[in-house]
C-alpha atoms as a PDB file:
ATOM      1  CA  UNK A   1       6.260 -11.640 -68.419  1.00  0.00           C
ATOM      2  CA  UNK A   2       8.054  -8.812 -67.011  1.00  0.00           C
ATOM      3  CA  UNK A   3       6.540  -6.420 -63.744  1.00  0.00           C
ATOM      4  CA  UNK A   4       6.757  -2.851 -63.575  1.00  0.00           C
ATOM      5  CA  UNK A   5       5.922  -0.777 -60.503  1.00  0.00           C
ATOM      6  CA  UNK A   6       5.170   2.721 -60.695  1.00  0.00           C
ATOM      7  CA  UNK A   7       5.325   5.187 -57.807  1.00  0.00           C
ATOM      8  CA  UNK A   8       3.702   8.251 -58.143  1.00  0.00           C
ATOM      9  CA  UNK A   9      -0.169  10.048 -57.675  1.00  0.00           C
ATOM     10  CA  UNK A  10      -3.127   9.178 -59.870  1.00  0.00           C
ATOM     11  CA  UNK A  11      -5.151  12.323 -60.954  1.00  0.00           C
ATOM     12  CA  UNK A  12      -8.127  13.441 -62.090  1.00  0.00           C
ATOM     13  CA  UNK A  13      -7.669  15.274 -65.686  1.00  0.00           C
ATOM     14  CA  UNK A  14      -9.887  17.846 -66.735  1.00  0.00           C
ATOM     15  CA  UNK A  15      -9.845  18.026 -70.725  1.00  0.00           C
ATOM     16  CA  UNK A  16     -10.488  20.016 -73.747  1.00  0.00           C
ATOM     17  CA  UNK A  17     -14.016  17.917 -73.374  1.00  0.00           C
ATOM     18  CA  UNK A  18     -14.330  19.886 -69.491  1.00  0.00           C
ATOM     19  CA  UNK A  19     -14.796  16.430 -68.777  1.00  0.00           C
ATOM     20  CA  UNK A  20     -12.533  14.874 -65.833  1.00  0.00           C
ATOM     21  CA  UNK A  21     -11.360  11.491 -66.743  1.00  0.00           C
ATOM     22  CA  UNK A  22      -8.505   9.432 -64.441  1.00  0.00           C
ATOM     23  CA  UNK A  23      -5.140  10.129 -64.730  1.00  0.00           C
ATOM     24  CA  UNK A  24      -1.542  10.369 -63.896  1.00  0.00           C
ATOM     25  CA  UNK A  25       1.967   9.300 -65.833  1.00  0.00           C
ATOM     26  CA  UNK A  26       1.167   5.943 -63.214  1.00  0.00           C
ATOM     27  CA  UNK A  27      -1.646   5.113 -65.209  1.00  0.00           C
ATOM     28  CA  UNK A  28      -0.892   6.205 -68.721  1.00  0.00           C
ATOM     29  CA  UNK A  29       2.501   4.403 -68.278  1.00  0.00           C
ATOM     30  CA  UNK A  30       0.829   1.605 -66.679  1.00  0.00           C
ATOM     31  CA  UNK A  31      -2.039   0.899 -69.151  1.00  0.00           C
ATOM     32  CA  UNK A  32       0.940   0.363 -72.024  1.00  0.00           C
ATOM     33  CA  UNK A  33       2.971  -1.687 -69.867  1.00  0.00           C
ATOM     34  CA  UNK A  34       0.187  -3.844 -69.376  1.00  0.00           C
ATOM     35  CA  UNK A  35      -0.982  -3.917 -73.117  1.00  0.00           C
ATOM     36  CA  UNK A  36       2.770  -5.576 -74.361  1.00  0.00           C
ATOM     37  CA  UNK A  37       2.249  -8.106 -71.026  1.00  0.00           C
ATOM     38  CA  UNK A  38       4.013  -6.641 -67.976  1.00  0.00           C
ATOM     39  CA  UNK A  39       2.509  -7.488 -64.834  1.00  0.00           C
ATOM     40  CA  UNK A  40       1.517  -4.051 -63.421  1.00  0.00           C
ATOM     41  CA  UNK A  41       1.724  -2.556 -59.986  1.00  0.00           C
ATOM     42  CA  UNK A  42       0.988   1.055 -59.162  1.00  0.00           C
ATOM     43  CA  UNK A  43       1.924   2.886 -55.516  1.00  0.00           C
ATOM     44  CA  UNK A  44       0.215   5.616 -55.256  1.00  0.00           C
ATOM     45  CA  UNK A  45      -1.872   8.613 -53.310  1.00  0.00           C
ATOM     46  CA  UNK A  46      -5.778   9.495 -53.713  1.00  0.00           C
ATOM     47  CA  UNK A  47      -8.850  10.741 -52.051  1.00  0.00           C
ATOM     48  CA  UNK A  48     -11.207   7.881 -50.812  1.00  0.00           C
ATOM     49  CA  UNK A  49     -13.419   8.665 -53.480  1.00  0.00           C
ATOM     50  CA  UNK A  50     -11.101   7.958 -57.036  1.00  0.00           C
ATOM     51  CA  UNK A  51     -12.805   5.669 -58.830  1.00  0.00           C
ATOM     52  CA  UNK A  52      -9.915   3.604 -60.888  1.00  0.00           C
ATOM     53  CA  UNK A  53     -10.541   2.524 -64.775  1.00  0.00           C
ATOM     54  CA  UNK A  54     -11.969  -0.811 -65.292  1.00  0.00           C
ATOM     55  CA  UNK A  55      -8.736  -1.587 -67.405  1.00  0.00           C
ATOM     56  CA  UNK A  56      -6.477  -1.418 -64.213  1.00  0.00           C
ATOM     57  CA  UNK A  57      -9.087  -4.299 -62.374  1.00  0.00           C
ATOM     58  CA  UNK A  58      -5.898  -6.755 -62.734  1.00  0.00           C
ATOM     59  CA  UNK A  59      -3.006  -4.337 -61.107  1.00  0.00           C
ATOM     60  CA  UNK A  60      -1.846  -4.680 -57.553  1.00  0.00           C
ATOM     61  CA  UNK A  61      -2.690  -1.451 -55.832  1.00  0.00           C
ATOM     62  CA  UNK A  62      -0.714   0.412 -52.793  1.00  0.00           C
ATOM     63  CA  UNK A  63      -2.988   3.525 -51.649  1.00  0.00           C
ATOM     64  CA  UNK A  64      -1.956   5.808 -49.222  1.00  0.00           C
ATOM     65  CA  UNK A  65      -4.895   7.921 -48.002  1.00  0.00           C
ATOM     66  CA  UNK A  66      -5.076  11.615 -49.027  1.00  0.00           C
ATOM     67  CA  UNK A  67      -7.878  14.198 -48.175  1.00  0.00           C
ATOM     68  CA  UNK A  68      -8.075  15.019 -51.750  1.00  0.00           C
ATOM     69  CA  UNK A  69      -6.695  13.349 -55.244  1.00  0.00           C
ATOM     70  CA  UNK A  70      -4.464  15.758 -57.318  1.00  0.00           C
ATOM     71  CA  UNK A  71      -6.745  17.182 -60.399  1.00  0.00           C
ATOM     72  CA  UNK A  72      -5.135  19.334 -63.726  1.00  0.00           C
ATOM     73  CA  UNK A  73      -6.741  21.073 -66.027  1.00  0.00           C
ATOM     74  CA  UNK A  74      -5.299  20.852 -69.483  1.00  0.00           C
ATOM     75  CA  UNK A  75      -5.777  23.116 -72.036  1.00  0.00           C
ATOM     76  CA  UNK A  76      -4.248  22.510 -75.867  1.00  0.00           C
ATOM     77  CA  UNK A  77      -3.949  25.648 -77.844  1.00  0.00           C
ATOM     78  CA  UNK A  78      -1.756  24.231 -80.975  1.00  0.00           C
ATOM     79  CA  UNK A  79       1.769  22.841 -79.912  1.00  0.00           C
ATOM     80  CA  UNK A  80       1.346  24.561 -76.588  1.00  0.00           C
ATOM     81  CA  UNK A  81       0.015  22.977 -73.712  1.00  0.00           C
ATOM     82  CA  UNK A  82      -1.242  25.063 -70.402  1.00  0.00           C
ATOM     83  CA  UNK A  83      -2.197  23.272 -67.345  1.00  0.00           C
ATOM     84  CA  UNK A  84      -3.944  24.820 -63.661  1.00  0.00           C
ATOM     85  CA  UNK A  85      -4.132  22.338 -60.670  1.00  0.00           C
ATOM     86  CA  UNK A  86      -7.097  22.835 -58.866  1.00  0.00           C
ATOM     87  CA  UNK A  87      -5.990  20.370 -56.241  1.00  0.00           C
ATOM     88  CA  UNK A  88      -3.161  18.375 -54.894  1.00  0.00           C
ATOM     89  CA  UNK A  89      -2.669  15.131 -52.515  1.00  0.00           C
ATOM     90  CA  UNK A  90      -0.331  14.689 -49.995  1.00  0.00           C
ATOM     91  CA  UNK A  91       3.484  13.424 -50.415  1.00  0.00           C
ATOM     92  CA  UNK A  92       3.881   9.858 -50.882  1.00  0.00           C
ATOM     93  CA  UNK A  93       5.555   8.068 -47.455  1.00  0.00           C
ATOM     94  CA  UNK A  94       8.098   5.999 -48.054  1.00  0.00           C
ATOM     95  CA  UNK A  95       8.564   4.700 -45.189  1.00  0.00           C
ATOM     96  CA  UNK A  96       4.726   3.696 -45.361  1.00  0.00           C
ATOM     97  CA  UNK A  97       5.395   1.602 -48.916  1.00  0.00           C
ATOM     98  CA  UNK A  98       8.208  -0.009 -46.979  1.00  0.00           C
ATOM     99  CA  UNK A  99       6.143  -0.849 -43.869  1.00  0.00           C
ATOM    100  CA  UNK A 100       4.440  -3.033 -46.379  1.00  0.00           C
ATOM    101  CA  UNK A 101       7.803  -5.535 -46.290  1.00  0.00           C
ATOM    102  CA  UNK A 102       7.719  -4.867 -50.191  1.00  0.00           C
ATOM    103  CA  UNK A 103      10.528  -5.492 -51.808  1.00  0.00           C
ATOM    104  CA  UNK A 104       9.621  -5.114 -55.924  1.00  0.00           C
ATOM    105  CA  UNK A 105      11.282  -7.918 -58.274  1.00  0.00           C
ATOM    106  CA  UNK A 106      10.958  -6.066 -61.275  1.00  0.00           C
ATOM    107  CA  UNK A 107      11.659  -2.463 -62.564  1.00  0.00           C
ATOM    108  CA  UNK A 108      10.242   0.725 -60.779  1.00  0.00           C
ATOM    109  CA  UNK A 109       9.659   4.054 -62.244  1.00  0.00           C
ATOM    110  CA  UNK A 110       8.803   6.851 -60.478  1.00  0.00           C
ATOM    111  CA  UNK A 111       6.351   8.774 -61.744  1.00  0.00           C
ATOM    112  CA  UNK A 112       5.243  12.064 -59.628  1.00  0.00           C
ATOM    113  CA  UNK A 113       3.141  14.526 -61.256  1.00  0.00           C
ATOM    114  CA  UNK A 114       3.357  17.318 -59.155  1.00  0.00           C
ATOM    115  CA  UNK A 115       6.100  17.236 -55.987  1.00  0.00           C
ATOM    116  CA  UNK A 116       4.115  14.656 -54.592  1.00  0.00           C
ATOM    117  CA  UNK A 117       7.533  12.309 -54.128  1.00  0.00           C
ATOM    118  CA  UNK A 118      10.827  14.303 -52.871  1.00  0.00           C
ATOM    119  CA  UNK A 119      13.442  14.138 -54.969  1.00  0.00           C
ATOM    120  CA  UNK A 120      16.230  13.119 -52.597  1.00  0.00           C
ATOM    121  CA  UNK A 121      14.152  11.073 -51.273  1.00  0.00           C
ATOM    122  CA  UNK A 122      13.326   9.250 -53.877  1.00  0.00           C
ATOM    123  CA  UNK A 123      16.304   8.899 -55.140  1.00  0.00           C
ATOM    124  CA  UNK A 124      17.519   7.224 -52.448  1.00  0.00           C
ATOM    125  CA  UNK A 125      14.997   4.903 -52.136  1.00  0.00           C
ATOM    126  CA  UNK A 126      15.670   3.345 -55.658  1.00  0.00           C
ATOM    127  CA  UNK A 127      19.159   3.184 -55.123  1.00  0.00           C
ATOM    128  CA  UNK A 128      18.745   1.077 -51.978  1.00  0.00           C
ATOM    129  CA  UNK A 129      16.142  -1.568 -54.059  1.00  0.00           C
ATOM    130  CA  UNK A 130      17.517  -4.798 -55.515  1.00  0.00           C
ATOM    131  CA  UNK A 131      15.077  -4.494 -58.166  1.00  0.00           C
ATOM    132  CA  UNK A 132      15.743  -5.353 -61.780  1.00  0.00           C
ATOM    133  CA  UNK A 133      16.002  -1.421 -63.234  1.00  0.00           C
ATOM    134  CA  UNK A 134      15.494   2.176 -61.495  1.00  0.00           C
ATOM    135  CA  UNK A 135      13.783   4.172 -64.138  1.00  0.00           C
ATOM    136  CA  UNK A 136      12.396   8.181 -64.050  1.00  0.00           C
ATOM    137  CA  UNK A 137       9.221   9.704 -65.475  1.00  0.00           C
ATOM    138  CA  UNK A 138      10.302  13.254 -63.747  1.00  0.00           C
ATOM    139  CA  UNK A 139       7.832  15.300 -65.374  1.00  0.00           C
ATOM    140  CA  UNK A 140       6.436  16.179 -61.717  1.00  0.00           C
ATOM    141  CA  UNK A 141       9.905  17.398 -60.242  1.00  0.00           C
ATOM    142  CA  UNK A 142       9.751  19.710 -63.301  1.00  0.00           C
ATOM    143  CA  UNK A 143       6.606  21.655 -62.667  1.00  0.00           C
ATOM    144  CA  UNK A 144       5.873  24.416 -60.277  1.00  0.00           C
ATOM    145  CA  UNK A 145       2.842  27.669 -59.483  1.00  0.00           C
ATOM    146  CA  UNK A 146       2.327  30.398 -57.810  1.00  0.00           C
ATOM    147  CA  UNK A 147       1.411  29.676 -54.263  1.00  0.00           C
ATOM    148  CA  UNK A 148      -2.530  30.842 -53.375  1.00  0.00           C
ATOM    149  CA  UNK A 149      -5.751  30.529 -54.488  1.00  0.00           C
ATOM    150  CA  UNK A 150      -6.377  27.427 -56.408  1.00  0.00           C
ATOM    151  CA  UNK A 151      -6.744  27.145 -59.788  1.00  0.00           C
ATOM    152  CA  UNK A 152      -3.168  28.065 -60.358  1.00  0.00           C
ATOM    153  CA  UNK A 153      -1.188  27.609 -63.566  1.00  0.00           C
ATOM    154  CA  UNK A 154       1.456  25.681 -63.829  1.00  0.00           C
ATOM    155  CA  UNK A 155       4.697  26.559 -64.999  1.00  0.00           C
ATOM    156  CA  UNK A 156       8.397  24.761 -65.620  1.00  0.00           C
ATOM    157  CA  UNK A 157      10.769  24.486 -63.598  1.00  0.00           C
ATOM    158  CA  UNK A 158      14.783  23.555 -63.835  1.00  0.00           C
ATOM    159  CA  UNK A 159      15.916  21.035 -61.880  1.00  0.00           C
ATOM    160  CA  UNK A 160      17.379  18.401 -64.169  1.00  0.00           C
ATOM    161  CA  UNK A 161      20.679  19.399 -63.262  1.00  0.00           C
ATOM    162  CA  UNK A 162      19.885  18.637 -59.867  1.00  0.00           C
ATOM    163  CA  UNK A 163      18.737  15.417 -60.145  1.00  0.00           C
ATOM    164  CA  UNK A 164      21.733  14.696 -61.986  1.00  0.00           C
ATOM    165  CA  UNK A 165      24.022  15.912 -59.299  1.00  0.00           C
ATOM    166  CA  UNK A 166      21.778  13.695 -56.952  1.00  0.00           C
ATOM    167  CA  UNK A 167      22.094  10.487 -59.203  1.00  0.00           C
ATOM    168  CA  UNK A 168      26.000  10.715 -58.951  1.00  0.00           C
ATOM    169  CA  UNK A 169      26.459  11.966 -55.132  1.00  0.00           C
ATOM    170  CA  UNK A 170      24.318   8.765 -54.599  1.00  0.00           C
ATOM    171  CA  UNK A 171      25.922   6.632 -56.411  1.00  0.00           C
ATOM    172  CA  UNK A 172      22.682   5.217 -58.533  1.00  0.00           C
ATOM    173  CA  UNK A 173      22.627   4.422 -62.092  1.00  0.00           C
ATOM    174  CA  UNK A 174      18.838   4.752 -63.992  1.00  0.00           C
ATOM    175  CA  UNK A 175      18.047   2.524 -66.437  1.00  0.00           C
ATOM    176  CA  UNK A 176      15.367   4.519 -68.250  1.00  0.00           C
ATOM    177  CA  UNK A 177      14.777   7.830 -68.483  1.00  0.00           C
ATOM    178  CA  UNK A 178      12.023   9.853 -70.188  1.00  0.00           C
ATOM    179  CA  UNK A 179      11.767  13.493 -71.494  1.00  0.00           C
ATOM    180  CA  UNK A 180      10.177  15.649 -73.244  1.00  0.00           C
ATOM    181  CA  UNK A 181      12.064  17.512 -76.075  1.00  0.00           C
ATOM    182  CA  UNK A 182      10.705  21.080 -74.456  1.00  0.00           C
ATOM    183  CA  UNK A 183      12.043  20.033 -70.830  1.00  0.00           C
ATOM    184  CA  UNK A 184      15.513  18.803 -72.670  1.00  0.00           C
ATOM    185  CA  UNK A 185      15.547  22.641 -74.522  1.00  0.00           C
ATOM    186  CA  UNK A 186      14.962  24.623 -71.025  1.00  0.00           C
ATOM    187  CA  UNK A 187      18.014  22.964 -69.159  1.00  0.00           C
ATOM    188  CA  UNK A 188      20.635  22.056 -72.330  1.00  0.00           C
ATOM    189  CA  UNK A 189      23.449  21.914 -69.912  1.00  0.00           C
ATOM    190  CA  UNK A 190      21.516  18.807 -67.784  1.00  0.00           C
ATOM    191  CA  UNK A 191      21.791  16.645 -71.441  1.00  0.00           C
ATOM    192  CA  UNK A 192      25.192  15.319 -71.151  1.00  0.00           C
ATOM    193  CA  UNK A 193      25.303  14.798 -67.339  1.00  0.00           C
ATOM    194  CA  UNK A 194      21.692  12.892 -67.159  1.00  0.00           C
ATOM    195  CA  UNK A 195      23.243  10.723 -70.220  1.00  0.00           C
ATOM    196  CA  UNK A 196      26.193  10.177 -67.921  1.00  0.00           C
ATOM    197  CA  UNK A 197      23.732   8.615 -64.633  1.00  0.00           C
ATOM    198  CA  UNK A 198      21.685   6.522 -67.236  1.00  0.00           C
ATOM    199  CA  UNK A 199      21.958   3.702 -69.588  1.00  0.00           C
ATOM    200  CA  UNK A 200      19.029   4.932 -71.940  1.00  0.00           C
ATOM    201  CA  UNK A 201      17.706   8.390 -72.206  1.00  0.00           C
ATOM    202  CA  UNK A 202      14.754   9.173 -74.440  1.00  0.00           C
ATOM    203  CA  UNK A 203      13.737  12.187 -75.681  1.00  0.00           C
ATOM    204  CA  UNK A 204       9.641  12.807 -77.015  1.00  0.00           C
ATOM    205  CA  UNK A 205       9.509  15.147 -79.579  1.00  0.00           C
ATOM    206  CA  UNK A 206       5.191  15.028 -79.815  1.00  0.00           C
ATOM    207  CA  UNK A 207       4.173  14.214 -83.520  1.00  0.00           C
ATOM    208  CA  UNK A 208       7.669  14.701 -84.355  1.00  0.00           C
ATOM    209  CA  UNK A 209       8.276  11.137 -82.859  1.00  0.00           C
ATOM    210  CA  UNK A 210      11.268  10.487 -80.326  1.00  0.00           C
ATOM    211  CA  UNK A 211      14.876  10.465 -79.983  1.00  0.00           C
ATOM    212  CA  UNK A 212      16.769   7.585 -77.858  1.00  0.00           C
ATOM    213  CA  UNK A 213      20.160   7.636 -76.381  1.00  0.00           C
ATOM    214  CA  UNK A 214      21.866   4.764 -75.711  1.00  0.00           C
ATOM    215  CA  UNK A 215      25.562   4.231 -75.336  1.00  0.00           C
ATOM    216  CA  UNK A 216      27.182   5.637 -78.534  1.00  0.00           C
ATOM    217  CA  UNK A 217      23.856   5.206 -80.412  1.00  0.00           C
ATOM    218  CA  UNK A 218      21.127   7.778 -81.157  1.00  0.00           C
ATOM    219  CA  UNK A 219      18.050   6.549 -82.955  1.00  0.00           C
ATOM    220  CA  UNK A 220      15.055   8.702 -84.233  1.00  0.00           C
ATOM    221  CA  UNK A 221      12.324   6.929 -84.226  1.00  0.00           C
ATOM    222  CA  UNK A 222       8.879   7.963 -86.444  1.00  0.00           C
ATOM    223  CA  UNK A 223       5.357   8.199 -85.725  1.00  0.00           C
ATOM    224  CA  UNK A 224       2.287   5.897 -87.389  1.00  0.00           C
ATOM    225  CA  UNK A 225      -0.807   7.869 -88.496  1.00  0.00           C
ATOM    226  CA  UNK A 226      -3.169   8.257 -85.827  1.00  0.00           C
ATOM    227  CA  UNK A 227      -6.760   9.856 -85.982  1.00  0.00           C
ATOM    228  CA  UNK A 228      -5.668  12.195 -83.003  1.00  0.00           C
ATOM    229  CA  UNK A 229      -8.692  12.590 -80.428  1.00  0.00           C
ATOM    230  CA  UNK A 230      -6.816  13.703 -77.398  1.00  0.00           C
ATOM    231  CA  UNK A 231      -3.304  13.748 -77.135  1.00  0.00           C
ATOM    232  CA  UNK A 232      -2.809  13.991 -72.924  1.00  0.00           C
ATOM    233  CA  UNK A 233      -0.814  11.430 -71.626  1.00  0.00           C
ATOM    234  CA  UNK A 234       0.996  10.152 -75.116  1.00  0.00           C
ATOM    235  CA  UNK A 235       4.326  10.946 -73.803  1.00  0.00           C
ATOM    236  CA  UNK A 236       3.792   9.049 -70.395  1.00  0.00           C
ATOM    237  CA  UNK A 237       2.500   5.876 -72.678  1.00  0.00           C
ATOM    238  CA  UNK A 238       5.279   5.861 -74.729  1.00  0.00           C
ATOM    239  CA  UNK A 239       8.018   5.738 -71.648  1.00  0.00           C
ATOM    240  CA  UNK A 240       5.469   3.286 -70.058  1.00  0.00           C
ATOM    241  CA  UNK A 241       5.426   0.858 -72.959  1.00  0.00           C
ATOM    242  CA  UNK A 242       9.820   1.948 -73.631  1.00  0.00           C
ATOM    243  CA  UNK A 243      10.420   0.444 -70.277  1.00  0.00           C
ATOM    244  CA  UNK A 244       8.039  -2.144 -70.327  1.00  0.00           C
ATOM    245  CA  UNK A 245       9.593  -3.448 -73.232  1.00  0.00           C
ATOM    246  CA  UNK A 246      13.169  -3.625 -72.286  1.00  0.00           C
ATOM    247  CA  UNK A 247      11.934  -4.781 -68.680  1.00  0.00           C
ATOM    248  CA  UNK A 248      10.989  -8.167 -70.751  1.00  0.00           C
ATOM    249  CA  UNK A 249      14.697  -7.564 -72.665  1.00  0.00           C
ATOM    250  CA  UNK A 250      13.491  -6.876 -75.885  1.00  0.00           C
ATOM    251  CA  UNK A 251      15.704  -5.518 -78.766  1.00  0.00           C
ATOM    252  CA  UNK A 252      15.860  -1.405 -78.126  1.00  0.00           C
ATOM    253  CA  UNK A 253      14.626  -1.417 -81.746  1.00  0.00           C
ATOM    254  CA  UNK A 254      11.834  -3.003 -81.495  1.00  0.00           C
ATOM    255  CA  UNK A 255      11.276  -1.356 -78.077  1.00  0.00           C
ATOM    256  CA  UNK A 256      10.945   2.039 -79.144  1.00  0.00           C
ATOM    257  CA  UNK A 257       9.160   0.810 -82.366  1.00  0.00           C
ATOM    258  CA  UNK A 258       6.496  -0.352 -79.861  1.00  0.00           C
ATOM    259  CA  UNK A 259       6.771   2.628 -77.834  1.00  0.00           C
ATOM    260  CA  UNK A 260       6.224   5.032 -80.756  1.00  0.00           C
ATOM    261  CA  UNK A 261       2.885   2.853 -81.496  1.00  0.00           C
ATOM    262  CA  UNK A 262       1.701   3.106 -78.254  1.00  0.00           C
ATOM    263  CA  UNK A 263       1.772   6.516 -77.970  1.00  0.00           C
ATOM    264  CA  UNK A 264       0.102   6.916 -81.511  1.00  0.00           C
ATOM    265  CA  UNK A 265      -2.825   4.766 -80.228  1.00  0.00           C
ATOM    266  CA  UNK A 266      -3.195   6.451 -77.375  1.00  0.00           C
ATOM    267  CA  UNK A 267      -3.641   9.703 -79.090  1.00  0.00           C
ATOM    268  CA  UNK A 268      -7.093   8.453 -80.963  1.00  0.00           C
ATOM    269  CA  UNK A 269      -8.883   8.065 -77.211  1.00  0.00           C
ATOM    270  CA  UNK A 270      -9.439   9.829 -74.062  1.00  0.00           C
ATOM    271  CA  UNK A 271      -7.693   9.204 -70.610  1.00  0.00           C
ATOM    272  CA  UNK A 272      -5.624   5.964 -70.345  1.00  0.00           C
ATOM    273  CA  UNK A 273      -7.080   2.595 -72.201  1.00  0.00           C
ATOM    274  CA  UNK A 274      -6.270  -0.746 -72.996  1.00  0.00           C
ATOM    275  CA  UNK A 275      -4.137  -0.918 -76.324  1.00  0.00           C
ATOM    276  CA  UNK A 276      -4.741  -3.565 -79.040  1.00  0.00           C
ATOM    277  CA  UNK A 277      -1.471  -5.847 -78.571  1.00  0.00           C
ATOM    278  CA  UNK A 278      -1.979  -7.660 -81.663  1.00  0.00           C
ATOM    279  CA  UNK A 279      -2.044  -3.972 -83.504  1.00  0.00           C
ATOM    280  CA  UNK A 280       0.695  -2.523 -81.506  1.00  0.00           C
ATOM    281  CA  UNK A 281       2.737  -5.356 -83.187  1.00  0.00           C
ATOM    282  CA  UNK A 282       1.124  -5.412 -86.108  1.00  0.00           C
ATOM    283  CA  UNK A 283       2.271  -1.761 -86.997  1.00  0.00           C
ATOM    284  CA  UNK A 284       5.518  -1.704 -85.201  1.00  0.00           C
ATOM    285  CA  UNK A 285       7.140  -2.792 -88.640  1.00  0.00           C
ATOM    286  CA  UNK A 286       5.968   0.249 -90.274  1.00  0.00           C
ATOM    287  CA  UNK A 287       7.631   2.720 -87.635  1.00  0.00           C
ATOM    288  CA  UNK A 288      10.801   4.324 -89.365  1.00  0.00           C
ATOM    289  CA  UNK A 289      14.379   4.495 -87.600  1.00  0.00           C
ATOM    290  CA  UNK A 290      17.043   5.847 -88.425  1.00  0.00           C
ATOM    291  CA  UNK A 291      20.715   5.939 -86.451  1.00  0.00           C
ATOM    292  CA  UNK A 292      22.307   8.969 -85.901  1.00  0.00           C
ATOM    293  CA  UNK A 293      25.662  10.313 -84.360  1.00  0.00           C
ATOM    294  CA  UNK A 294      24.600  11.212 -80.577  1.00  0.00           C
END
């Protein structure tokens, strides 16, 4: 059994339902890791009041107080996804998680969803762990509003070249990275430089599956057939259950095979859940790859 750790801030998710269910890539990512048997440990930010899933009753938990937990509202109109947050927490201290003489044996991700860990900072932080890989879920450092009045939409932001730059002047190599294609197609000149600051790089291309980068390999990996109920989230399970997977040093092809399923399953429920492990292998054989020139 592997552990992952992921450092970021849960949320509350408001869906196409106008129902407001947990969140956060921490939990998404962490209910996957937990489903192919990585011990799971989540350091995070929330208002006294979050009420975690049931699923997560076996994680260790690090809370920093907040006056209020960071809540999104998501709305799906085809292939486009817009998003308001109504609220936000508080940056995550890390000086507070190391006050906690916490030093993490396995592989951390962080995870932010919305500026809620400083980049820099962050950064160097991982590179000063002895921990077994250093692995990004950046979607939060990639997101920015209008400052005002709350509800405010959300919009993209560039800064993958940045973190790039950062990875190098610090002298940290990332073991996992995770993308999606559309934050890949709005900074093209970050692709070769994050591939040069990480050992595996993947790519989610929604029901068009996933692309991984490793070394001098590219392989596309397919989807299964899912009866899609919701699909918020799918992207942070499949990097959840990606690095959970080679964590435990699996084969990268059966890694993203399992990753692929993951985020499939997690498509035909709402917020994160428990996936069937026997399943997830079960249809891993079915999921198509194919190697291409990178």
């Amino acid at each position: 059994m592997g552990e992952l750790t992921l450092v970021g801030a849960v949320t509350r998710d408001r869906l196409s339902s106008s129902s407001w269910v947990p969140g956060g890539a921490v939990l998404y990512g962490g209910v996957s890791a937990e489903s192919l048997g990585c011990a799971v440990r989540v350091v995070t930010a929330h208002a006294e009041d979050f009420v975690a899933p049931a699923c997560t009753a076996k994680w260790s938990w690090q809370h920093q107080r907040c006056q209020c937990t960071t809540e999104f509202e998501n709305l799906e109109l085809g292939d486009l996804r817009r998003q308001w947050l109504w609220e936000r927490c508080g940056h995550l201290s890390f000086a507070e998680i190391q006050n906690h003489d916490w030093n993490p044996a396995g592989w951390v991700v962080l995870a932010p969803v919305f500026d809620e860990l400083e980049l820099e900072a962050a950064l160097s932080w991982v590179a000063g762990l002895s921990a077994g890989g250093r692995c990004l879920m950046p979607q939060g450092w990639l997101r920015t509003g209008a400052v005002g009045s709350r509800p405010f939409e959300i919009a993209p932001r560039r800064r993958l070249v940045e973190l790039a730059a950062l990875a190098v002047h610090l002298g940290v190599t990332l073991d996992c990275v995770c993308l999606s294609e559309a934050e890949v197609q709005a900074e093209p000149s970050a692709f070769d430089r994050l591939r040069g600051v990480c050992r595996c790089l993947a790519v989610t291309r929604g029901a068009q599956g996933a692309s991984v980068y490793v070394q001098d390999r590219r392989l596309d990996v397919g989807v299964i057939d899912a009866s899609v109920c919701d699909t918020t989230g799918a992207g942070d399970v499949f990097a959840g259950a990606l690095m959970a997977t080679l964590a435990q040093n699996l084969e990268l092809e059966q890694a993203v095979r399992l990753a692929s399923v993951a985020a499939g399953l997690s498509t035909e429920q709402r917020g994160p859940c428990p996936l069937d492990r026997e399943r997830l292998f079960a249809l891993a054989e079915s999921v198509q790859l194919t190697l291409r020139a990178p």
